[in-house]
ModelCIF file with pLDDT and N, C-alpha, C, O atoms, coordinates in Angstrom:
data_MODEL
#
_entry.id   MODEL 
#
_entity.id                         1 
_entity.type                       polymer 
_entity.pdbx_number_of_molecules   1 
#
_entity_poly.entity_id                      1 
_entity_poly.type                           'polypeptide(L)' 
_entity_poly.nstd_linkage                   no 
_entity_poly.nstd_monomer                   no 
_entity_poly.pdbx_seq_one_letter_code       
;(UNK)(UNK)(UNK)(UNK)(UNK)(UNK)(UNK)(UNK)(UNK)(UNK)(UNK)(UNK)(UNK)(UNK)(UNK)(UNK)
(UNK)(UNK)(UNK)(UNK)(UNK)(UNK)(UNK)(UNK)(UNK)(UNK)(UNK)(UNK)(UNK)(UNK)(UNK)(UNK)
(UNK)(UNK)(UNK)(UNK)(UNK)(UNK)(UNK)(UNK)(UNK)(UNK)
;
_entity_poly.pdbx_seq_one_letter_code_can   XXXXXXXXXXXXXXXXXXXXXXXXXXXXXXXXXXXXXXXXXX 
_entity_poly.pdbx_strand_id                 A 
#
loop_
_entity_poly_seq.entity_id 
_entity_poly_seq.num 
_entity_poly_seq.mon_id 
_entity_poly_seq.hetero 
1 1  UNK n 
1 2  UNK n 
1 3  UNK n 
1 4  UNK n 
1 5  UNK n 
1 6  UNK n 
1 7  UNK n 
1 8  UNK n 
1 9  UNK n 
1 10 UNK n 
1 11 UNK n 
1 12 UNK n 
1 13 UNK n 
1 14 UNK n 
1 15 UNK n 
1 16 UNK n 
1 17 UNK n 
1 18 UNK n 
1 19 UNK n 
1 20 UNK n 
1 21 UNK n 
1 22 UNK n 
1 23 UNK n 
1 24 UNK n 
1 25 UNK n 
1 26 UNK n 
1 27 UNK n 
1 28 UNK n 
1 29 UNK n 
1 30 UNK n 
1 31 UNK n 
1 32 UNK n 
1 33 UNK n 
1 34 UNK n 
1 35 UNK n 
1 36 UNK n 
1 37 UNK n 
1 38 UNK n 
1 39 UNK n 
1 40 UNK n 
1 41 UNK n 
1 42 UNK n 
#
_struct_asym.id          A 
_struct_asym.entity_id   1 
#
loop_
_ma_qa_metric.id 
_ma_qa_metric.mode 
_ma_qa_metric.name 
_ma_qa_metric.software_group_id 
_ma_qa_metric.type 
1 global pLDDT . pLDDT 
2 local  pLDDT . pLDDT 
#
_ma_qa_metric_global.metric_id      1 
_ma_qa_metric_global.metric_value   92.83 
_ma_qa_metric_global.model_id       1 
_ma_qa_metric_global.ordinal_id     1 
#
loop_
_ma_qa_metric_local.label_asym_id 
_ma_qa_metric_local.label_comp_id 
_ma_qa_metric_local.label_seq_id 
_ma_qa_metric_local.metric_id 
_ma_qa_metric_local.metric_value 
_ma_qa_metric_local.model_id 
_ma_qa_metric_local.ordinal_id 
A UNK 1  2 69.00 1 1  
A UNK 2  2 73.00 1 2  
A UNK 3  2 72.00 1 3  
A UNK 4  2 81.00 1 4  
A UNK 5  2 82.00 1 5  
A UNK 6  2 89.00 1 6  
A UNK 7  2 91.00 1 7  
A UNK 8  2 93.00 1 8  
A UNK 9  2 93.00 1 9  
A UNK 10 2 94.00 1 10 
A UNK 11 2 94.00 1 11 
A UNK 12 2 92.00 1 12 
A UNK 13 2 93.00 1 13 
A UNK 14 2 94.00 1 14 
A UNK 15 2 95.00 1 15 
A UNK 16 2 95.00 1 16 
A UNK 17 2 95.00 1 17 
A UNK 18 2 95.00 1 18 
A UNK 19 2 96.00 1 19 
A UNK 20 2 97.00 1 20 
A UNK 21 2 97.00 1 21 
A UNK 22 2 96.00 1 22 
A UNK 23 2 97.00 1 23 
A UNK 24 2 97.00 1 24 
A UNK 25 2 97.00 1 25 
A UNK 26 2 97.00 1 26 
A UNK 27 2 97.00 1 27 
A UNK 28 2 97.00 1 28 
A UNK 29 2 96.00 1 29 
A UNK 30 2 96.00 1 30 
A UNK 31 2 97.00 1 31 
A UNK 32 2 96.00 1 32 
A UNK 33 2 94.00 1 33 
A UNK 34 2 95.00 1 34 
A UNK 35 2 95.00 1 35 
A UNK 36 2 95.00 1 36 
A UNK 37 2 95.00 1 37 
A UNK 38 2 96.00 1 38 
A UNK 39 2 96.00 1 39 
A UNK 40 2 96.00 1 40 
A UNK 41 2 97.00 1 41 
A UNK 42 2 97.00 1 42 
#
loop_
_atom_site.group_PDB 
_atom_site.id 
_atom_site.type_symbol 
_atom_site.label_atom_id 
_atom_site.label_alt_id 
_atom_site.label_comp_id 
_atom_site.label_asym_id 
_atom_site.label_entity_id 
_atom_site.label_seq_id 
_atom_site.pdbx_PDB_ins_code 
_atom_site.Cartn_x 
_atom_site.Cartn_y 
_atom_site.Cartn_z 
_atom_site.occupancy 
_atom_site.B_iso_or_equiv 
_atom_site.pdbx_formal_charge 
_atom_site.auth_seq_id 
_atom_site.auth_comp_id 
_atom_site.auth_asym_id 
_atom_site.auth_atom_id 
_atom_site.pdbx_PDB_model_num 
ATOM 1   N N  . UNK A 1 1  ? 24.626  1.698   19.379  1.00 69.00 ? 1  UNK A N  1 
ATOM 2   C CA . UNK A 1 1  ? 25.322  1.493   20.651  1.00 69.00 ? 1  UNK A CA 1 
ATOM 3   C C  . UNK A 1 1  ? 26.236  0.271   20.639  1.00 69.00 ? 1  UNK A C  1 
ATOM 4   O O  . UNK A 1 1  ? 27.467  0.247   20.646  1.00 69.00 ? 1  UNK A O  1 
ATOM 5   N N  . UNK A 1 2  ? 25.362  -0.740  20.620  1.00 73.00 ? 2  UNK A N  1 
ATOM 6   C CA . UNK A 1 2  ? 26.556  -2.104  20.892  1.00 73.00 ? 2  UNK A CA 1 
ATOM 7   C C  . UNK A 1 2  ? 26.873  -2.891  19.167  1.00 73.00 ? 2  UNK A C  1 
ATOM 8   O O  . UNK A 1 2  ? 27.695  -3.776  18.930  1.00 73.00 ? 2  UNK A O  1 
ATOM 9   N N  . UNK A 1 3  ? 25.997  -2.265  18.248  1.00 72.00 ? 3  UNK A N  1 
ATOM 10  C CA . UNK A 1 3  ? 26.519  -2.678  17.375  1.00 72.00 ? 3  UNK A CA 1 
ATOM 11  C C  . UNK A 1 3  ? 26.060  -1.809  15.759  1.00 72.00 ? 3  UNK A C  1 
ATOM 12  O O  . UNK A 1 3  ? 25.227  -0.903  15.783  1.00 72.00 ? 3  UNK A O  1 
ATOM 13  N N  . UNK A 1 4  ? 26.627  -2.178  14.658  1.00 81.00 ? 4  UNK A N  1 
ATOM 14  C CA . UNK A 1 4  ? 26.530  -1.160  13.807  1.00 81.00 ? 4  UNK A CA 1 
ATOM 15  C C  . UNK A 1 4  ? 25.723  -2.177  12.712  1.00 81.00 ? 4  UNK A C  1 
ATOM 16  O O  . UNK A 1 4  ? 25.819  -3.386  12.498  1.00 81.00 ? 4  UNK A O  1 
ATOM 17  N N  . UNK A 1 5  ? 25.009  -1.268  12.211  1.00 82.00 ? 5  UNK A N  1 
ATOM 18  C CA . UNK A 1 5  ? 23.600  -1.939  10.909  1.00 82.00 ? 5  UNK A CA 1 
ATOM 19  C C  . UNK A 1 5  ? 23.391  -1.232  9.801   1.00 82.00 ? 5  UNK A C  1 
ATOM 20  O O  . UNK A 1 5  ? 22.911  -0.099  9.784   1.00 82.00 ? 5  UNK A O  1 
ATOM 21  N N  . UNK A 1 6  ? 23.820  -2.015  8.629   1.00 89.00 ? 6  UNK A N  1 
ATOM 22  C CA . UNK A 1 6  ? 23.471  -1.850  7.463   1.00 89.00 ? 6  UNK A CA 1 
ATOM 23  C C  . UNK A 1 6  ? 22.222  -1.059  7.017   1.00 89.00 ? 6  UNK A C  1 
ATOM 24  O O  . UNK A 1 6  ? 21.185  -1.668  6.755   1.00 89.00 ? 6  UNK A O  1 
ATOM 25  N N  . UNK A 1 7  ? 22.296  0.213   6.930   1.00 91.00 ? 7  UNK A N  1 
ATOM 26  C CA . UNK A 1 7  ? 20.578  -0.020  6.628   1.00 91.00 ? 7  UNK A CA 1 
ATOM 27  C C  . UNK A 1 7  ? 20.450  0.582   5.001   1.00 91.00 ? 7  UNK A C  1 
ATOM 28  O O  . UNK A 1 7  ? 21.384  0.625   4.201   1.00 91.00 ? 7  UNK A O  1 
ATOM 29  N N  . UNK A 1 8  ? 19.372  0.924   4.806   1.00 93.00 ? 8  UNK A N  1 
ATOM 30  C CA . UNK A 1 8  ? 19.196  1.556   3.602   1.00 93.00 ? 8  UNK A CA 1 
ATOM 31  C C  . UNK A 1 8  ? 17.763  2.503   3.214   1.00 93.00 ? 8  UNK A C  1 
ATOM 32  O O  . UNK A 1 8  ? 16.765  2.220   2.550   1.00 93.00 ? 8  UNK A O  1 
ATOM 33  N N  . UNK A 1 9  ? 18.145  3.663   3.908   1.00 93.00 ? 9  UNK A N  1 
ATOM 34  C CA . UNK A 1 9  ? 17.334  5.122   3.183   1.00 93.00 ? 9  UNK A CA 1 
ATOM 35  C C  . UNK A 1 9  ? 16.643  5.043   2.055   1.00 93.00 ? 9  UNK A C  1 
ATOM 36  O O  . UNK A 1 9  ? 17.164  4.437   1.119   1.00 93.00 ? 9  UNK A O  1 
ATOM 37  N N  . UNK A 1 10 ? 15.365  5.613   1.895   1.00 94.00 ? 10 UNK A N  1 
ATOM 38  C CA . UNK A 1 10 ? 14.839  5.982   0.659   1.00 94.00 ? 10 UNK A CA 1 
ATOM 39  C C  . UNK A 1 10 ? 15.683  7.368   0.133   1.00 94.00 ? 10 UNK A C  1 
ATOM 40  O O  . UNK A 1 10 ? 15.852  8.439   0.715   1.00 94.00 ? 10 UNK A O  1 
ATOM 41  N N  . UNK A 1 11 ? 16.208  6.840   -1.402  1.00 94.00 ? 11 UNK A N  1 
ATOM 42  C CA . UNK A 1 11 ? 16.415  8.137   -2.135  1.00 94.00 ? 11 UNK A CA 1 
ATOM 43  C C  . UNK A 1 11 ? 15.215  8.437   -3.316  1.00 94.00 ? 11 UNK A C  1 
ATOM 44  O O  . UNK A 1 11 ? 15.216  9.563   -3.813  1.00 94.00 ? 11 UNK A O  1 
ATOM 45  N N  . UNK A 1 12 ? 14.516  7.760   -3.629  1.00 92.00 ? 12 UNK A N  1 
ATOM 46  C CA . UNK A 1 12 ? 13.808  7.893   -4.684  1.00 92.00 ? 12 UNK A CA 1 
ATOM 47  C C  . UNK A 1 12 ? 12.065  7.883   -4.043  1.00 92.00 ? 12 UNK A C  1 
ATOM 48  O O  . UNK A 1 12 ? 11.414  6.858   -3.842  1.00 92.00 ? 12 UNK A O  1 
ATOM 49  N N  . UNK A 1 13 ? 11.569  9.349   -3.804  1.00 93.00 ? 13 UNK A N  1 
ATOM 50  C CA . UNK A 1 13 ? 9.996   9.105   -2.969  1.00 93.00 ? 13 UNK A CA 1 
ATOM 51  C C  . UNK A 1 13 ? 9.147   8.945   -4.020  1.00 93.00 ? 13 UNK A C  1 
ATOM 52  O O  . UNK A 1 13 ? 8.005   8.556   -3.772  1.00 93.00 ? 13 UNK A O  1 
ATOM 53  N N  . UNK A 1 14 ? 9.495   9.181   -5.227  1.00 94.00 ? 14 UNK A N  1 
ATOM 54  C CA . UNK A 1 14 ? 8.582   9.052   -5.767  1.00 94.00 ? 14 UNK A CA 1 
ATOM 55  C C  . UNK A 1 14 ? 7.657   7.621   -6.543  1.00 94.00 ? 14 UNK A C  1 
ATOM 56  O O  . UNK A 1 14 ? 6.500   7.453   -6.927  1.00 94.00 ? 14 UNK A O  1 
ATOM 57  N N  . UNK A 1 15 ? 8.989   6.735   -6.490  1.00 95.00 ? 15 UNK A N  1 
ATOM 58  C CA . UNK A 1 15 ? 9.053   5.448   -6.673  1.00 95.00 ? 15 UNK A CA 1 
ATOM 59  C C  . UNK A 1 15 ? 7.817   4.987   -5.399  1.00 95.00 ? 15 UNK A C  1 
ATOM 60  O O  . UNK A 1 15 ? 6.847   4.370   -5.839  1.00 95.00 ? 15 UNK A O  1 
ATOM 61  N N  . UNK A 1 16 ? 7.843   5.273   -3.872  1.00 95.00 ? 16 UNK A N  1 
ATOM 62  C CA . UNK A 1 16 ? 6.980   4.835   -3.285  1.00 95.00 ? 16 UNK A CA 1 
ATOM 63  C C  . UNK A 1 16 ? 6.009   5.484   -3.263  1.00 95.00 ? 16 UNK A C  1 
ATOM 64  O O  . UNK A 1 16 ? 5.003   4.830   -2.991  1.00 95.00 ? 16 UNK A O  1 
ATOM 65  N N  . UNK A 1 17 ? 5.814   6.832   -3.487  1.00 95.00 ? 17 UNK A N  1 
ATOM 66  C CA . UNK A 1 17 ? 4.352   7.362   -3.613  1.00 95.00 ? 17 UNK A CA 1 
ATOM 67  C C  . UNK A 1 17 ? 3.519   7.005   -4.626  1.00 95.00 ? 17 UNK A C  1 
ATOM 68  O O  . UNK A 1 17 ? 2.345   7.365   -4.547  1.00 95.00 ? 17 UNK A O  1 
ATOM 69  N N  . UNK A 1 18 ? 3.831   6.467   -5.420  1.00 95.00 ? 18 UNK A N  1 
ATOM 70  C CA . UNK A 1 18 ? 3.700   5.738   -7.240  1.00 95.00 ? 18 UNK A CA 1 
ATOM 71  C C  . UNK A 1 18 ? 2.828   4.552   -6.523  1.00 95.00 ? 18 UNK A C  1 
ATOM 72  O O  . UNK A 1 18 ? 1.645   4.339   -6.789  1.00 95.00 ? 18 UNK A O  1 
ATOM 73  N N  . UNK A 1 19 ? 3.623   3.793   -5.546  1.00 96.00 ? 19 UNK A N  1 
ATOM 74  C CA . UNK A 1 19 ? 3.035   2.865   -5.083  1.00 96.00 ? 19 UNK A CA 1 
ATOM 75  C C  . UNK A 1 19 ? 2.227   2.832   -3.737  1.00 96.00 ? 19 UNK A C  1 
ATOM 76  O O  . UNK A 1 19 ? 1.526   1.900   -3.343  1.00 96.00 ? 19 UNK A O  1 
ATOM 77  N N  . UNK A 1 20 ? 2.362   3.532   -3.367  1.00 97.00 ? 20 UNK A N  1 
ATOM 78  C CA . UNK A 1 20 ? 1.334   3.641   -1.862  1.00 97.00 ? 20 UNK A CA 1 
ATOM 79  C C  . UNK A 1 20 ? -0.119  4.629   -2.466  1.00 97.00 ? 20 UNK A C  1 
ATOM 80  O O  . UNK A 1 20 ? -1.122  4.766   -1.765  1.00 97.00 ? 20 UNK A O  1 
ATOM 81  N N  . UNK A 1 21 ? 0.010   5.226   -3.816  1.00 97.00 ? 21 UNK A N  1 
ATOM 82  C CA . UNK A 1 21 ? -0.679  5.443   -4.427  1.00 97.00 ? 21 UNK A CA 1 
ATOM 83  C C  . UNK A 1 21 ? -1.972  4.632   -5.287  1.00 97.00 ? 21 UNK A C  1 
ATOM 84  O O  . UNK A 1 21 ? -3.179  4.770   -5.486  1.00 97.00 ? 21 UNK A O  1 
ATOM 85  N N  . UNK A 1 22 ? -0.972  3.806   -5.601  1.00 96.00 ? 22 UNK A N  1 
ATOM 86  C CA . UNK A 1 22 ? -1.995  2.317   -6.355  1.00 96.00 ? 22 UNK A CA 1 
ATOM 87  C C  . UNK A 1 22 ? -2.526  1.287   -5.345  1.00 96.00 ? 22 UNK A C  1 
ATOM 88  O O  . UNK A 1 22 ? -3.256  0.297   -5.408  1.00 96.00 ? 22 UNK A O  1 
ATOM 89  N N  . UNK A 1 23 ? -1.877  1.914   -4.425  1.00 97.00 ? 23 UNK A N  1 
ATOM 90  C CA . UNK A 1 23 ? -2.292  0.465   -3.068  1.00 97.00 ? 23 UNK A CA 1 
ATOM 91  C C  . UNK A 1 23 ? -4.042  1.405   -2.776  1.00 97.00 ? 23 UNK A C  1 
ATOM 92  O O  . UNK A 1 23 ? -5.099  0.776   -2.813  1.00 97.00 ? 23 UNK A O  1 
ATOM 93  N N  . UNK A 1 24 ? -3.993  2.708   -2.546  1.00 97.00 ? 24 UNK A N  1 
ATOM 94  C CA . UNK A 1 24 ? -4.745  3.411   -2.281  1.00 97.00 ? 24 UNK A CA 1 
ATOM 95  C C  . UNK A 1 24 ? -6.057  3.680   -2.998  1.00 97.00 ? 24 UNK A C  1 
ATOM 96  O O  . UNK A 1 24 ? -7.146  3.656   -2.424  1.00 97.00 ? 24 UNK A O  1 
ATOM 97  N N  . UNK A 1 25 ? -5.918  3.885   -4.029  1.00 97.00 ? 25 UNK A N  1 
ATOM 98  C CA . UNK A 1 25 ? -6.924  3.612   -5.311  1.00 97.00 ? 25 UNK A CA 1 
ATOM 99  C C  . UNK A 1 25 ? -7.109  2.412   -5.584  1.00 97.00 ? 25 UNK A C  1 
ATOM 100 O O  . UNK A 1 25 ? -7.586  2.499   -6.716  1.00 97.00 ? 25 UNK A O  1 
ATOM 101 N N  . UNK A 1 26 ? -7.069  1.401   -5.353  1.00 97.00 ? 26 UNK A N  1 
ATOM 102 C CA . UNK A 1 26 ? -7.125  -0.092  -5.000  1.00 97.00 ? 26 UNK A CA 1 
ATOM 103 C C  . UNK A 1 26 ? -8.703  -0.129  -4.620  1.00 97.00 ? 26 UNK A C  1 
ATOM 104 O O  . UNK A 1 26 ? -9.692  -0.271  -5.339  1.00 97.00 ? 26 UNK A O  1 
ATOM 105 N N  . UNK A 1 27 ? -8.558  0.062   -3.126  1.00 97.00 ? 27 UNK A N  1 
ATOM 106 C CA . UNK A 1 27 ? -9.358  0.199   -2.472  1.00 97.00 ? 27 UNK A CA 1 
ATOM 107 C C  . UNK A 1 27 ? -9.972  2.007   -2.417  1.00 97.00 ? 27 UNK A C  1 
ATOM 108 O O  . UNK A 1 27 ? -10.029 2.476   -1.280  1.00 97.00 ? 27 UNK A O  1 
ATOM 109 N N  . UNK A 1 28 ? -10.259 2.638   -3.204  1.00 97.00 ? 28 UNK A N  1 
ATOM 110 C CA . UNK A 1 28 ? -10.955 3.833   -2.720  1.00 97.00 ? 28 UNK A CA 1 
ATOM 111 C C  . UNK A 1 28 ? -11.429 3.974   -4.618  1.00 97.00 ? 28 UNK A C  1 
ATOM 112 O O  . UNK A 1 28 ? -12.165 3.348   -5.380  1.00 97.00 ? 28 UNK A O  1 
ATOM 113 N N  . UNK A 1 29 ? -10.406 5.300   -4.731  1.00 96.00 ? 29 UNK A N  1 
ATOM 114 C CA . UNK A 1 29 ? -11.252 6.020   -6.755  1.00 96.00 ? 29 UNK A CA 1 
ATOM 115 C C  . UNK A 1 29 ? -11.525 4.883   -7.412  1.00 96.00 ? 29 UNK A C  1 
ATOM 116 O O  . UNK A 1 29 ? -12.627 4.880   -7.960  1.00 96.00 ? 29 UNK A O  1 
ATOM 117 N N  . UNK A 1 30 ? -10.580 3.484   -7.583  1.00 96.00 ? 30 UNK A N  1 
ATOM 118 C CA . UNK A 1 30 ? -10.804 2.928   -8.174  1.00 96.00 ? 30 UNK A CA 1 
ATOM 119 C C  . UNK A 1 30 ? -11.209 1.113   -7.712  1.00 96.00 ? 30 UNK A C  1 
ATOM 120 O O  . UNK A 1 30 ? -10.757 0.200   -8.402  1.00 96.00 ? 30 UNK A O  1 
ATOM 121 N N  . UNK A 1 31 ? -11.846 0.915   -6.829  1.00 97.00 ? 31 UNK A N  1 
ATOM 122 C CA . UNK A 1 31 ? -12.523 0.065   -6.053  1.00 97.00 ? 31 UNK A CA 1 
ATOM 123 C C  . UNK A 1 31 ? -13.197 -0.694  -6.930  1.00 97.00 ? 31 UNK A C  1 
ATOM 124 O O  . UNK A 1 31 ? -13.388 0.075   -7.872  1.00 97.00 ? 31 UNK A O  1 
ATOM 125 N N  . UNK A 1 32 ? -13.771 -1.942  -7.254  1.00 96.00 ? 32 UNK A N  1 
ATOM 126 C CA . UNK A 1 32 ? -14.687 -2.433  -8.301  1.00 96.00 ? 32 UNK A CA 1 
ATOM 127 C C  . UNK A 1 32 ? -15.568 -3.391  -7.886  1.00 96.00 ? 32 UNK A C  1 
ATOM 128 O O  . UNK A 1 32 ? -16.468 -3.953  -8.512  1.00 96.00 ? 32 UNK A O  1 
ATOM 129 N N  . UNK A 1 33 ? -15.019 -3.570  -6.190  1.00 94.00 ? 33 UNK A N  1 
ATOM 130 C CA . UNK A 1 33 ? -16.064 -4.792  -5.924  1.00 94.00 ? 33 UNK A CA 1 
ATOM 131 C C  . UNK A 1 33 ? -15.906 -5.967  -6.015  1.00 94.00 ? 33 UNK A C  1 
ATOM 132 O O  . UNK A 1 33 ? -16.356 -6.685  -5.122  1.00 94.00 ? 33 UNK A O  1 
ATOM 133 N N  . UNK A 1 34 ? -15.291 -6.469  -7.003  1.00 95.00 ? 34 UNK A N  1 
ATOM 134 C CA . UNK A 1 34 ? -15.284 -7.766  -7.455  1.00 95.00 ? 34 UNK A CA 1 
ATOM 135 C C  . UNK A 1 34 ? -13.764 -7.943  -7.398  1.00 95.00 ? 34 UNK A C  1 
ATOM 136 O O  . UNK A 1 34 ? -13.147 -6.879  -7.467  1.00 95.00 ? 34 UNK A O  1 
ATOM 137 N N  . UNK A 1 35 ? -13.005 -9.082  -7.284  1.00 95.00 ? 35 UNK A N  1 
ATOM 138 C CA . UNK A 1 35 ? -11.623 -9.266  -7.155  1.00 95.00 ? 35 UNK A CA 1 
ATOM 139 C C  . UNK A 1 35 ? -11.202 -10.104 -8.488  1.00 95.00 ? 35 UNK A C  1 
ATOM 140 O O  . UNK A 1 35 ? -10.093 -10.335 -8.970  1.00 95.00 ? 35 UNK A O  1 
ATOM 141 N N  . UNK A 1 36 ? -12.008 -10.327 -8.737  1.00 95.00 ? 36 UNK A N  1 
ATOM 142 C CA . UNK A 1 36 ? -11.406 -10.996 -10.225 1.00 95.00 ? 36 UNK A CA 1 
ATOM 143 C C  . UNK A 1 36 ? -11.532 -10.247 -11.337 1.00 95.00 ? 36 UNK A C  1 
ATOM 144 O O  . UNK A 1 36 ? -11.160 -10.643 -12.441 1.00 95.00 ? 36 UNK A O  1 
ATOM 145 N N  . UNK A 1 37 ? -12.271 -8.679  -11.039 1.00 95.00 ? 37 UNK A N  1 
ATOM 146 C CA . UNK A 1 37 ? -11.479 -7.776  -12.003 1.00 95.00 ? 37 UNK A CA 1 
ATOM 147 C C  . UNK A 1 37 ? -10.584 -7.088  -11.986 1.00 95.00 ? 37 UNK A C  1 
ATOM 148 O O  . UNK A 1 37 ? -10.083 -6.375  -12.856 1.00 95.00 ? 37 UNK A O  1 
ATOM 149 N N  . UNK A 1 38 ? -10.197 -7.390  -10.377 1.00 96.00 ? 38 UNK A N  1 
ATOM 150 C CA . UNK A 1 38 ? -9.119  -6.232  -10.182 1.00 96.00 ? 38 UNK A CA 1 
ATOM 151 C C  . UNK A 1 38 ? -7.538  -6.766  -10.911 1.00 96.00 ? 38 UNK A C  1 
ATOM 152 O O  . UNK A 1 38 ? -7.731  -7.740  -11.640 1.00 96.00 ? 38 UNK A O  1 
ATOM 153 N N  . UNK A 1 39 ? -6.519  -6.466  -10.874 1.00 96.00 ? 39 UNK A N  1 
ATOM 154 C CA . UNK A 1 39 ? -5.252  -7.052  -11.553 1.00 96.00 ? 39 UNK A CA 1 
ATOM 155 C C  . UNK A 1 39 ? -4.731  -7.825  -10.306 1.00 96.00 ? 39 UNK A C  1 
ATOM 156 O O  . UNK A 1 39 ? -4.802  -7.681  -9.086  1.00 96.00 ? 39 UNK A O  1 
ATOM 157 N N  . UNK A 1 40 ? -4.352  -8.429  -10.896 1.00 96.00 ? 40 UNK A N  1 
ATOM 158 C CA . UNK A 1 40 ? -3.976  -10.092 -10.073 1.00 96.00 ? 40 UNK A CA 1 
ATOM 159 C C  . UNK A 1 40 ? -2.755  -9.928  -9.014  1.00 96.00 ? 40 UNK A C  1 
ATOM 160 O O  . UNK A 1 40 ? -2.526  -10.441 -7.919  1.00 96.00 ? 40 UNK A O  1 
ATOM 161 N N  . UNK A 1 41 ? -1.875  -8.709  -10.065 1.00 97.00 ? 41 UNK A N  1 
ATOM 162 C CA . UNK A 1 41 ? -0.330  -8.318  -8.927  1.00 97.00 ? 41 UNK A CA 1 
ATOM 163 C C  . UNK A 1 41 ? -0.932  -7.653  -7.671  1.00 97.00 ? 41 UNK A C  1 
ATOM 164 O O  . UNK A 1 41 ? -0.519  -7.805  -6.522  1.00 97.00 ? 41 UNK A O  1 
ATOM 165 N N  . UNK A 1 42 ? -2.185  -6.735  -8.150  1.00 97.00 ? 42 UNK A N  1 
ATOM 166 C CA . UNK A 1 42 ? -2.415  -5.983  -7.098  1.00 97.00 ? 42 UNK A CA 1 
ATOM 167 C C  . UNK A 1 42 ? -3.078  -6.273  -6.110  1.00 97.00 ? 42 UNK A C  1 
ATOM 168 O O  . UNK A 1 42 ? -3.208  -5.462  -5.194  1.00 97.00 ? 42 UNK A O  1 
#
């Protein structure tokens, strides 16, 4: 309306399902309990 915005679309889903994937198995298939085995990025 009063003004115009840059934005930017996902073209690539698989790039985020890759990752909303590992966020997910994080915490669920691959859960361990302990945080200092898990990987440090994650």
């Amino acid at each position: 309306l009063l003004f115009d915005m840059t934005t930017h679309p996902l073209t690539n889903n698989n790039i985020k399902q890759r990752l909303i994937k590992k966020v997910q198995e994080a915490v669920l298939d691959k859960w361990v309990n302990d945080p200092h085995r898990m990987d440090k990025r994650l």
